[in-house]
C-alpha atoms as a PDB file:
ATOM      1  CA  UNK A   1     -26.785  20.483   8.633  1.00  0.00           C
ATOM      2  CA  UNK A   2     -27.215  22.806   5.795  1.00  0.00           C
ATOM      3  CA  UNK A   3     -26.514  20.964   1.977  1.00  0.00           C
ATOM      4  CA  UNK A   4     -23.695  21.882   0.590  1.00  0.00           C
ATOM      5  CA  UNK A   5     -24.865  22.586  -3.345  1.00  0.00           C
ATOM      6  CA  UNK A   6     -23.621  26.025  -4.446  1.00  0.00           C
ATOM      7  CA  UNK A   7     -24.472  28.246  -6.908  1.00  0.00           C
ATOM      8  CA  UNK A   8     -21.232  28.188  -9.862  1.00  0.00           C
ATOM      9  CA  UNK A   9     -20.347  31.888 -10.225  1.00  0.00           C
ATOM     10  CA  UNK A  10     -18.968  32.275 -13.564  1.00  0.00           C
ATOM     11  CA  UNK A  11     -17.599  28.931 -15.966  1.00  0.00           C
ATOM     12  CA  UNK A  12     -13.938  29.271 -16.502  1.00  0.00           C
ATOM     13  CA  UNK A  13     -12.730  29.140 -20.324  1.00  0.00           C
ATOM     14  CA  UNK A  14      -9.491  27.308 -20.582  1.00  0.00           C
ATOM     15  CA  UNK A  15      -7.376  30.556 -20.081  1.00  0.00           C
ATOM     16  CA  UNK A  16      -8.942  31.362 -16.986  1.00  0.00           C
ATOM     17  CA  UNK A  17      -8.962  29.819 -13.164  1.00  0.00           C
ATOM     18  CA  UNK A  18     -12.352  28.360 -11.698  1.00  0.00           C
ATOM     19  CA  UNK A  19     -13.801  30.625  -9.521  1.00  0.00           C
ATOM     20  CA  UNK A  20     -15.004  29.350  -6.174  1.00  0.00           C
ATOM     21  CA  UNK A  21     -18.502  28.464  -6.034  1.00  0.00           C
ATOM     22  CA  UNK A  22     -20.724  30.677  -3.959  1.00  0.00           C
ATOM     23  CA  UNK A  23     -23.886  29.537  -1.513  1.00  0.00           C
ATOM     24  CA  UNK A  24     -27.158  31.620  -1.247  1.00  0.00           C
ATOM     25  CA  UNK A  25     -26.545  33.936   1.732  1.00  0.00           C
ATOM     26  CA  UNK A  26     -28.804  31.689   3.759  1.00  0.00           C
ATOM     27  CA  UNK A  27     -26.952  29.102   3.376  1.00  0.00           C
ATOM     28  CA  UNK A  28     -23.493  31.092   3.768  1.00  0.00           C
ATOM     29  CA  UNK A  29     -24.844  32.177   6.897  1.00  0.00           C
ATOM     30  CA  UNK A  30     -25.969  28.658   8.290  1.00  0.00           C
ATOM     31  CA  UNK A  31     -22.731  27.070   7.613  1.00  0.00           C
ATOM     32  CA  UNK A  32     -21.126  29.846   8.436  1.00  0.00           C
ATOM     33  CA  UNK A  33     -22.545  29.649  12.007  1.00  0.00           C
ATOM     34  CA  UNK A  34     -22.338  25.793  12.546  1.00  0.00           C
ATOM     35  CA  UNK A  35     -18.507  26.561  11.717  1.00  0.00           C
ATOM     36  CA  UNK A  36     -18.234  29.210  14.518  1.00  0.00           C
ATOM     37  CA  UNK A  37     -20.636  27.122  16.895  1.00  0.00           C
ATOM     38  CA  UNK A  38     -17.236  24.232  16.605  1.00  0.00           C
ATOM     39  CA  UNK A  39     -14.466  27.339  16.595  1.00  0.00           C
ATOM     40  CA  UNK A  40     -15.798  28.238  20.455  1.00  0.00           C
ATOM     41  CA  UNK A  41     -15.996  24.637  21.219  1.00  0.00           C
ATOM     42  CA  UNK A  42     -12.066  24.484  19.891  1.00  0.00           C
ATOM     43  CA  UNK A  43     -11.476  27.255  21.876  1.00  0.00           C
ATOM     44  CA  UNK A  44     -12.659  26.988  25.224  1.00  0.00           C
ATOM     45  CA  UNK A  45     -10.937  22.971  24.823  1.00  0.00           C
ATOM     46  CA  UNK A  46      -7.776  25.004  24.309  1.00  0.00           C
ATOM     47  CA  UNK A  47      -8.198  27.472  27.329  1.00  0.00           C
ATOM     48  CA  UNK A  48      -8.357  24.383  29.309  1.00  0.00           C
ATOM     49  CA  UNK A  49      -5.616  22.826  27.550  1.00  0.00           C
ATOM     50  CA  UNK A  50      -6.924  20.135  25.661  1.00  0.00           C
ATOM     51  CA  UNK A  51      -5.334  21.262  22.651  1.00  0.00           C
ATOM     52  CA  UNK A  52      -5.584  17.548  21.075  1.00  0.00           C
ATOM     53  CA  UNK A  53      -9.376  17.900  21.258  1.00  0.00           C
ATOM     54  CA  UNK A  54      -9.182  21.533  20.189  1.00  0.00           C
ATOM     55  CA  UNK A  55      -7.672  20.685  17.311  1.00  0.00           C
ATOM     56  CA  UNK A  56     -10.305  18.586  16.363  1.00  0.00           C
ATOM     57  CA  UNK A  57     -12.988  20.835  16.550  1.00  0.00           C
ATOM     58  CA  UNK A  58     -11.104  23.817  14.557  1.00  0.00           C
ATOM     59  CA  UNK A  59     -10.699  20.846  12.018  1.00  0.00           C
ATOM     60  CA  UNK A  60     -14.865  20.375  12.107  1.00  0.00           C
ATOM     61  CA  UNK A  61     -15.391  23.907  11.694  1.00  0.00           C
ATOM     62  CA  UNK A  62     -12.950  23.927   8.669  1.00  0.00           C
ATOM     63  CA  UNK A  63     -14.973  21.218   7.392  1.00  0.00           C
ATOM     64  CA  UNK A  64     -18.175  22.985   7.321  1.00  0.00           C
ATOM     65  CA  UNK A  65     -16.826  26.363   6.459  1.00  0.00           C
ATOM     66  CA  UNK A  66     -17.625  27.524   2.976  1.00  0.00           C
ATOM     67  CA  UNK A  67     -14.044  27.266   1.082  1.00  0.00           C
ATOM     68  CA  UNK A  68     -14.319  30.922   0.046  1.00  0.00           C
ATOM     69  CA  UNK A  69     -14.245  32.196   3.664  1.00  0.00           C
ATOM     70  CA  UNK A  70     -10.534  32.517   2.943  1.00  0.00           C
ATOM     71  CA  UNK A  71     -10.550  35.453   6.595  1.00  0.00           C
ATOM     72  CA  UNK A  72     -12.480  32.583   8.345  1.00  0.00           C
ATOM     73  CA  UNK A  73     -10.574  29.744   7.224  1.00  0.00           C
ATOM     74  CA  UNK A  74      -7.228  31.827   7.737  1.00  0.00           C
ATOM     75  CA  UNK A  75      -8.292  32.353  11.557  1.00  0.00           C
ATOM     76  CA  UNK A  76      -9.251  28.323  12.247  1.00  0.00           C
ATOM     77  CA  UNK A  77      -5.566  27.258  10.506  1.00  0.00           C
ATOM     78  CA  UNK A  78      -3.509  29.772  12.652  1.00  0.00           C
ATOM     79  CA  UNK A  79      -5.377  28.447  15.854  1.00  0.00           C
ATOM     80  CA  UNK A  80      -4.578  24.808  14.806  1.00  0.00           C
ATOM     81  CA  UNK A  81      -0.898  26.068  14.620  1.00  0.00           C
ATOM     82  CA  UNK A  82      -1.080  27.507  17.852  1.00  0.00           C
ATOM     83  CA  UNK A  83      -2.444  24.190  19.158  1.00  0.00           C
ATOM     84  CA  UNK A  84       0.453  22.581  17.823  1.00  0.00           C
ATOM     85  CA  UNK A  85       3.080  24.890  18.851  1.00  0.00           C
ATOM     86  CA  UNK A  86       1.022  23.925  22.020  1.00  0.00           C
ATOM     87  CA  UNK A  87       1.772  20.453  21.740  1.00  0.00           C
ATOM     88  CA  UNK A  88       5.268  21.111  20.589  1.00  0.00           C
ATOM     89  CA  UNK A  89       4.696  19.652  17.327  1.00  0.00           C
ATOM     90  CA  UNK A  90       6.424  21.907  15.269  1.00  0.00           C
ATOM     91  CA  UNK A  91       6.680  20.698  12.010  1.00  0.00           C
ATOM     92  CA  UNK A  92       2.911  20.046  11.835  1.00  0.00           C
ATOM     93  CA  UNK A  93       2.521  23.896  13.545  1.00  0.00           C
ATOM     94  CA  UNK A  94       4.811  24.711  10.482  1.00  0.00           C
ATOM     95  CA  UNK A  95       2.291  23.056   8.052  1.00  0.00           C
ATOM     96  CA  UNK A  96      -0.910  24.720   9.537  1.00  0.00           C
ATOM     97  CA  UNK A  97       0.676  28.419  10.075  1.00  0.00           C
ATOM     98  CA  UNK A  98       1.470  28.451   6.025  1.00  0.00           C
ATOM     99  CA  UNK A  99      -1.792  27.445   5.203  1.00  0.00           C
ATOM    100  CA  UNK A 100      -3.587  30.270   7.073  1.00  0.00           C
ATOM    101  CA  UNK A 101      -1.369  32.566   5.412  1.00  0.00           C
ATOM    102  CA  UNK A 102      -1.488  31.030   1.840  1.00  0.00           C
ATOM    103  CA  UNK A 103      -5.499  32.025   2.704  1.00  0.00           C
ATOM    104  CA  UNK A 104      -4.250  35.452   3.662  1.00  0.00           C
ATOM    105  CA  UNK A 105      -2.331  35.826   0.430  1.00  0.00           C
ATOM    106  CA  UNK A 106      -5.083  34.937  -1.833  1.00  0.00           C
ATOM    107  CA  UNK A 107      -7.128  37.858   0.112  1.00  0.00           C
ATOM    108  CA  UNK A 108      -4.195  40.452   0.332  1.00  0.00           C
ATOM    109  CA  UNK A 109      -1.162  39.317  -1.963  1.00  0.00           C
ATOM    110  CA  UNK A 110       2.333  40.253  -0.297  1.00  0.00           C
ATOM    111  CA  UNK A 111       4.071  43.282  -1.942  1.00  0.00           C
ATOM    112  CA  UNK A 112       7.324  41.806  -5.198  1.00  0.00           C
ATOM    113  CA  UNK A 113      10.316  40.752  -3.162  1.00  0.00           C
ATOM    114  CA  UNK A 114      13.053  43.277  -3.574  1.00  0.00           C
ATOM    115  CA  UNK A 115      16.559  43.126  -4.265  1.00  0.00           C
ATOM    116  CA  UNK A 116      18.779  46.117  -3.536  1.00  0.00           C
ATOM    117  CA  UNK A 117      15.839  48.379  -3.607  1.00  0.00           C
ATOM    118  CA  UNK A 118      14.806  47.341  -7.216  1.00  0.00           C
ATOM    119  CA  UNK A 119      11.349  45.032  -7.623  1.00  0.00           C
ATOM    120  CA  UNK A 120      11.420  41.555  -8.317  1.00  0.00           C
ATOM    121  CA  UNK A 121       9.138  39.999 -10.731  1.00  0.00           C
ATOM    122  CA  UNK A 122       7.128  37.371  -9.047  1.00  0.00           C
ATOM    123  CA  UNK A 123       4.809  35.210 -10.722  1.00  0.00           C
ATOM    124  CA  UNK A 124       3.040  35.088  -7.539  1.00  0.00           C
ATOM    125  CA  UNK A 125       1.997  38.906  -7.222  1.00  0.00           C
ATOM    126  CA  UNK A 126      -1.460  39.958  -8.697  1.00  0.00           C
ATOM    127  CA  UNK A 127      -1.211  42.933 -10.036  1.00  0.00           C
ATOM    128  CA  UNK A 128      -5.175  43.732 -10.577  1.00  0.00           C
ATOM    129  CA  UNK A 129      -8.216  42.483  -9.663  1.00  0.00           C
ATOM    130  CA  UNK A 130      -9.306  39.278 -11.056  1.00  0.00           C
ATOM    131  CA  UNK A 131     -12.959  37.734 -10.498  1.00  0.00           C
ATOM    132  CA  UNK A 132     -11.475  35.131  -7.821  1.00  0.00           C
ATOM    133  CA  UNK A 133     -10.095  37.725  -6.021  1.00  0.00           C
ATOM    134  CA  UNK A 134     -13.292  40.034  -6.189  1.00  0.00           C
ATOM    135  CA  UNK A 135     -15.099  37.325  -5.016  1.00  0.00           C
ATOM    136  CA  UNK A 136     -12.743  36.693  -2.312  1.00  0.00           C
ATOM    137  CA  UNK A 137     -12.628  40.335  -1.168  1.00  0.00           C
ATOM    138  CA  UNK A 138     -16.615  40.347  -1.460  1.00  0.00           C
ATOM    139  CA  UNK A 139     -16.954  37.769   1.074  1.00  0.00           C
ATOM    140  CA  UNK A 140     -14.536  39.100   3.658  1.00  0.00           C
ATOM    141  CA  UNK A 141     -16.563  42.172   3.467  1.00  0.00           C
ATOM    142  CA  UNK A 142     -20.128  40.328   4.065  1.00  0.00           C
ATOM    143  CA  UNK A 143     -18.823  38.875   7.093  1.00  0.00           C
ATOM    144  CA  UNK A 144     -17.981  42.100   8.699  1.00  0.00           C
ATOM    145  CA  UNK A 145     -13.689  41.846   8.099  1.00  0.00           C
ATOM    146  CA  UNK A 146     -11.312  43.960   6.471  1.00  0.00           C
ATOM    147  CA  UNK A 147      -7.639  44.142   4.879  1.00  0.00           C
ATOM    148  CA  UNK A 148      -6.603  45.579   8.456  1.00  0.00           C
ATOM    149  CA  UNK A 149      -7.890  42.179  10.153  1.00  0.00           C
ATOM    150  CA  UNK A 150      -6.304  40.117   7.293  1.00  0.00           C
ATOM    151  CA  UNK A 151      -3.030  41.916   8.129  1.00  0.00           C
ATOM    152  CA  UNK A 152      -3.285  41.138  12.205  1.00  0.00           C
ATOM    153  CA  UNK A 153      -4.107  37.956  11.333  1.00  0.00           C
ATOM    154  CA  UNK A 154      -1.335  37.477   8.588  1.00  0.00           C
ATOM    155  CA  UNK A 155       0.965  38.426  11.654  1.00  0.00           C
ATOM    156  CA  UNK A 156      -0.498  36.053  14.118  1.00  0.00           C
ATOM    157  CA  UNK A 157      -0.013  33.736  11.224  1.00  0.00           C
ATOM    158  CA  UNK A 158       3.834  34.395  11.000  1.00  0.00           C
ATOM    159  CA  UNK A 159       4.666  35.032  14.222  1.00  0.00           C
ATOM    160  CA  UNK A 160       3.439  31.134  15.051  1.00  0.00           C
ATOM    161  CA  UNK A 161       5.501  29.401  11.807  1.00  0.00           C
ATOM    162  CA  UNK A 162       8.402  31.856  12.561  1.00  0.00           C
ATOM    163  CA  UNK A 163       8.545  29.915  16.158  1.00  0.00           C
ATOM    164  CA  UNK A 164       7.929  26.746  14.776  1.00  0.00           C
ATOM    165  CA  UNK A 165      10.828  26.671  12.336  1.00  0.00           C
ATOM    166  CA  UNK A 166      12.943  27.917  14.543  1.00  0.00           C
ATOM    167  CA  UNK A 167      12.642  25.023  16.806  1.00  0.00           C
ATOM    168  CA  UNK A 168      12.578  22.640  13.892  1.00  0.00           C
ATOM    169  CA  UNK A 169      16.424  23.488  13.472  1.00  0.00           C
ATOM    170  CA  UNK A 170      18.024  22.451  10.611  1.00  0.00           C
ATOM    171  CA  UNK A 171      19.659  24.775   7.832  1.00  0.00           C
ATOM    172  CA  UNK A 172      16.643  24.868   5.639  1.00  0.00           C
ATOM    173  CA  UNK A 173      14.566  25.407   8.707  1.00  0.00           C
ATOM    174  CA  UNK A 174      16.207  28.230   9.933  1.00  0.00           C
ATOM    175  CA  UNK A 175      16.980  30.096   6.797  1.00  0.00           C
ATOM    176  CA  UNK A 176      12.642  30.015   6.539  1.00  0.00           C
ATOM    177  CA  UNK A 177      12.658  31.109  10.589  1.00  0.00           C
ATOM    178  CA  UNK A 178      14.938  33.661   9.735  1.00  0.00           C
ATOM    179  CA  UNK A 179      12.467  35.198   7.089  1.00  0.00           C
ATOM    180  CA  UNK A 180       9.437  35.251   8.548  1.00  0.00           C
ATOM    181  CA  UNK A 181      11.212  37.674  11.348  1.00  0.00           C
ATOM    182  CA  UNK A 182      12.772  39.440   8.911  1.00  0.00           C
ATOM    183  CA  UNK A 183       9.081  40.323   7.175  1.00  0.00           C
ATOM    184  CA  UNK A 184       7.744  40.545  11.033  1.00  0.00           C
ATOM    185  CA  UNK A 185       9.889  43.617  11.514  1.00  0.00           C
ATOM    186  CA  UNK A 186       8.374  45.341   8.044  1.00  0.00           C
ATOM    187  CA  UNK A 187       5.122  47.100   7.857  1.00  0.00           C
ATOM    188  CA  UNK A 188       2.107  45.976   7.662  1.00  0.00           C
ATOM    189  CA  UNK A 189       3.072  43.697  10.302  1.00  0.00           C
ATOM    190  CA  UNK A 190       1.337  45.190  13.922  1.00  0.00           C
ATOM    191  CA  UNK A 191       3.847  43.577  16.592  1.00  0.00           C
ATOM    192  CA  UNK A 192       2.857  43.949  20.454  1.00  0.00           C
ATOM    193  CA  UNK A 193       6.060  45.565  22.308  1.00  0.00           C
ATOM    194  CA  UNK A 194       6.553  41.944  23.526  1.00  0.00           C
ATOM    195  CA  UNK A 195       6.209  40.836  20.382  1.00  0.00           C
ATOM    196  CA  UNK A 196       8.985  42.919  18.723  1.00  0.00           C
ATOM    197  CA  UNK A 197      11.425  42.376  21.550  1.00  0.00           C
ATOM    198  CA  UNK A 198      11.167  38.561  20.723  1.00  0.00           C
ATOM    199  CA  UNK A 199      11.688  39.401  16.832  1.00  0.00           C
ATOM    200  CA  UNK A 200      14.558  41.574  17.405  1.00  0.00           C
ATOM    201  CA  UNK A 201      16.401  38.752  19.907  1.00  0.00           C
ATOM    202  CA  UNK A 202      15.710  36.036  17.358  1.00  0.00           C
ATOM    203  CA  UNK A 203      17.230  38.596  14.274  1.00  0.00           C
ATOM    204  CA  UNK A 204      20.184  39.085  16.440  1.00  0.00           C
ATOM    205  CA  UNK A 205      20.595  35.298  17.143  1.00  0.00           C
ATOM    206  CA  UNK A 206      19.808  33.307  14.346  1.00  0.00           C
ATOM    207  CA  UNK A 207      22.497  34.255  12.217  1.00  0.00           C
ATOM    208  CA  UNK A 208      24.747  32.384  14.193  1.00  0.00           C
ATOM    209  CA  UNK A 209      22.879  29.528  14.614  1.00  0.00           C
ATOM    210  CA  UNK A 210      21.528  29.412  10.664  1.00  0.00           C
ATOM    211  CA  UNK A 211      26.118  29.169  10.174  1.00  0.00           C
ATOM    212  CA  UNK A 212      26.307  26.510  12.709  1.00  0.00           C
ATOM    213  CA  UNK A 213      22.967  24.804  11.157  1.00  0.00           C
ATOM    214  CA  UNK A 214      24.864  25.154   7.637  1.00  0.00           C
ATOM    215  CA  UNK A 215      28.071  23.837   8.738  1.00  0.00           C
ATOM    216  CA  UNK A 216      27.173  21.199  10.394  1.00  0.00           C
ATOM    217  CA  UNK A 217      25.108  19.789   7.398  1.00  0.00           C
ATOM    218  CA  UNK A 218      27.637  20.331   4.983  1.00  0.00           C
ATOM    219  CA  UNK A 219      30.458  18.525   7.431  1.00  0.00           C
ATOM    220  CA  UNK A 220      27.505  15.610   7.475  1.00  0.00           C
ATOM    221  CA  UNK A 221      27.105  15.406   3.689  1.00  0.00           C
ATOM    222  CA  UNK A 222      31.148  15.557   2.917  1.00  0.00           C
ATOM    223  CA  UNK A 223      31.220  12.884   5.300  1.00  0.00           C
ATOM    224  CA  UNK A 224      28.544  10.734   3.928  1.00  0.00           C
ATOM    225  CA  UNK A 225      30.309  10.981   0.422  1.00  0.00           C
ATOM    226  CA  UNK A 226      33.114  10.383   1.474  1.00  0.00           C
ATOM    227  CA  UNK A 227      32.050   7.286   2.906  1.00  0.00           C
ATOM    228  CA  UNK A 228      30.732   6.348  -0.803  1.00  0.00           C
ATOM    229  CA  UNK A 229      33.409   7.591  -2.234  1.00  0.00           C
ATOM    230  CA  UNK A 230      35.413   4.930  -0.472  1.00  0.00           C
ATOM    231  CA  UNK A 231      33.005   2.722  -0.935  1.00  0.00           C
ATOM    232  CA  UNK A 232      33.731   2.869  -5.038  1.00  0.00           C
ATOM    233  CA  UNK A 233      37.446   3.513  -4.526  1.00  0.00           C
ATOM    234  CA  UNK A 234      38.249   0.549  -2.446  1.00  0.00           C
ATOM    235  CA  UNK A 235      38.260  -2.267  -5.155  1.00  0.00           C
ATOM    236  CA  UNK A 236      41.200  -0.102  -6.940  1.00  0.00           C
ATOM    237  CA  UNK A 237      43.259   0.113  -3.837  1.00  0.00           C
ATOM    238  CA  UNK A 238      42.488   3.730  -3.448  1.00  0.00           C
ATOM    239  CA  UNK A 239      40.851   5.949  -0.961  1.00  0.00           C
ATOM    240  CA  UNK A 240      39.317   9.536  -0.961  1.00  0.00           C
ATOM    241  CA  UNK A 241      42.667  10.287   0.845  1.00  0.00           C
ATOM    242  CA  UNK A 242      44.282  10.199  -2.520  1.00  0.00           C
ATOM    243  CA  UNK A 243      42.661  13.091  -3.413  1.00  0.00           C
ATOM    244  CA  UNK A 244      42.984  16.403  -2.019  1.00  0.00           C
ATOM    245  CA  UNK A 245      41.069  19.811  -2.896  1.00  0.00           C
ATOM    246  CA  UNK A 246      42.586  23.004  -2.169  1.00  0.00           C
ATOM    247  CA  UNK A 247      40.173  26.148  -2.135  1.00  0.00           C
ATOM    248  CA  UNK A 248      41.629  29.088  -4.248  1.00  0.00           C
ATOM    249  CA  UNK A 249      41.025  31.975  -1.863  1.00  0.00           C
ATOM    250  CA  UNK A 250      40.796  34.498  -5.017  1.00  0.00           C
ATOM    251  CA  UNK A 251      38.194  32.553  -7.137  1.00  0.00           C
ATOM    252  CA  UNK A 252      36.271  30.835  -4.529  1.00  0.00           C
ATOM    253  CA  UNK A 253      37.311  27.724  -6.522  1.00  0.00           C
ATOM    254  CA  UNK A 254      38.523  24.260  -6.143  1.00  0.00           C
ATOM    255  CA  UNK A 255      41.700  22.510  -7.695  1.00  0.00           C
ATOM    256  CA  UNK A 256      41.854  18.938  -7.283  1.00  0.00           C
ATOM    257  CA  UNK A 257      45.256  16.711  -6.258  1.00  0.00           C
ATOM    258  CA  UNK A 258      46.181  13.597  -6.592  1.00  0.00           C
ATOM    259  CA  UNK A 259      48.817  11.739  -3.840  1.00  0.00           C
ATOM    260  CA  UNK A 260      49.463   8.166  -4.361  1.00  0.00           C
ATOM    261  CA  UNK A 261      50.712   8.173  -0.859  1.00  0.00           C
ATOM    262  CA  UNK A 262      48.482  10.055   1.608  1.00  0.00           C
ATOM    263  CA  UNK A 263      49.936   9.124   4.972  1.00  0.00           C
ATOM    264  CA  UNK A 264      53.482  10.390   3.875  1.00  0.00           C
END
């Protein structure tokens, strides 16, 4: 196995992010290779359905892949996700699917979230070309990629967590499921007809269940303070009975009652 000393790009000042450290393009290409050489090992164990042992491989080649690869290591997180979705393990499939596209993002940042039409400023978005990111967009073209395979990949990527957190359930779950399809159905997303006919079903449907999700939660919180609530009232000879809210339909508000005698 190749050693892993690298040749230090640039030295950051204290205003400015480290820039990944690059390898001498023999040595890119060596452990470049040995990282493929365990990717089609991961990949013929999951075409047999060993996904377990898949997994471990993809995790081999991600150790032995050169951390600036961001395409490469983008590709090898997405197939662990898919492993896992495999496996129905779908919070860990949730875990590996953002990864690959947090690589994604550093290649190709997402376009400002909008609101009503009007940008959103996003601490998030690059706005020009730093030295990290011309590094990053250097590599992806020495290993024969480009922004159109980052943008497949990106929907690979989100197709797999979108799945994942749907099955996860929960409020916070499905408000993050509910997203990802929402961004599926926007350009530069490349959806097979199958593909799209699954987004569009889970648009139409998880509204529904995201309500359900949200009001079952709340119902499970009220009731767990109100269990501590009685907890602190009891010694006084009170309840939370005592006390009644009543929503004002015109403010959205609450006004708060007192009734010595609840049951009457």
């Amino acid at each position: 196995m190749a050693s892993h000393k690298a040749d230090t790009v640039s030295k950051p000042t204290a205003l400015e992010p480290a820039t990944p450290e690059v390898f001498p393009p023999e040595e890119e290409q060596q452990l470049l290779s040995e990282s493929n050489t365990e990717k089609t090992s991961a990949n013929k164990a999951f075409i047999t359905g060993e996904y377990a042992g898949a997994i471990q491989s993809y995790e081999k080649a991600l150790a032995v892949c050169p951390n600036y690869l961001e395409y490469d290591i983008a590709v090898l997180r997405s197939n662990i996700a898919a492993c896992h979705l495999k496996l129905e393990e779908w919070k860990q499939a949730v875990e590996s699917a953002t990864k690959a596209l947090e690589a994604l993002d550093r290649l190709d940042p997402p376009p400002p979230a909008q609101e009503n039409g009007k940008e959103i400023e996003s601490g998030g978005t690059v706005t020009e070309i730093d030295d990290t990111t011309e590094l990053l967009l250097s590599a992806l073209t020495r290993t024969n990629h480009t922004l159109n395979d980052v943008h497949k990949l990106r929907t690979k990527a989100l197709l797999r967590r979108a799945k994942a957190r749907h099955q996860v359930g929960g409020w916070a779950s499905l408000q993050g499921a509910l997203e990802d399809y929402q961004a599926l159905a926007k350009p530069p997303n490349q959806l097979s007809s199958l593909d799209y006919k699954a987004v569009i079903a889970a648009l139409r449907k998880l509204p529904n269940e995201l309500e359900d999700a949200k009001n079952a939660e709340m119902a499970d919180m009220m009731g767990k303070l109100k269990q501590l609530g009685n907890g602190i009232l009891k010694p006084f000879g009170l309840s939370t009975e005592n006390f009644q809210f009543n929503k004002d339909e015109t403010s959205g508000g609450y006004s708060m009652n007192f009734n010595q005698n609840p049951g009457k």
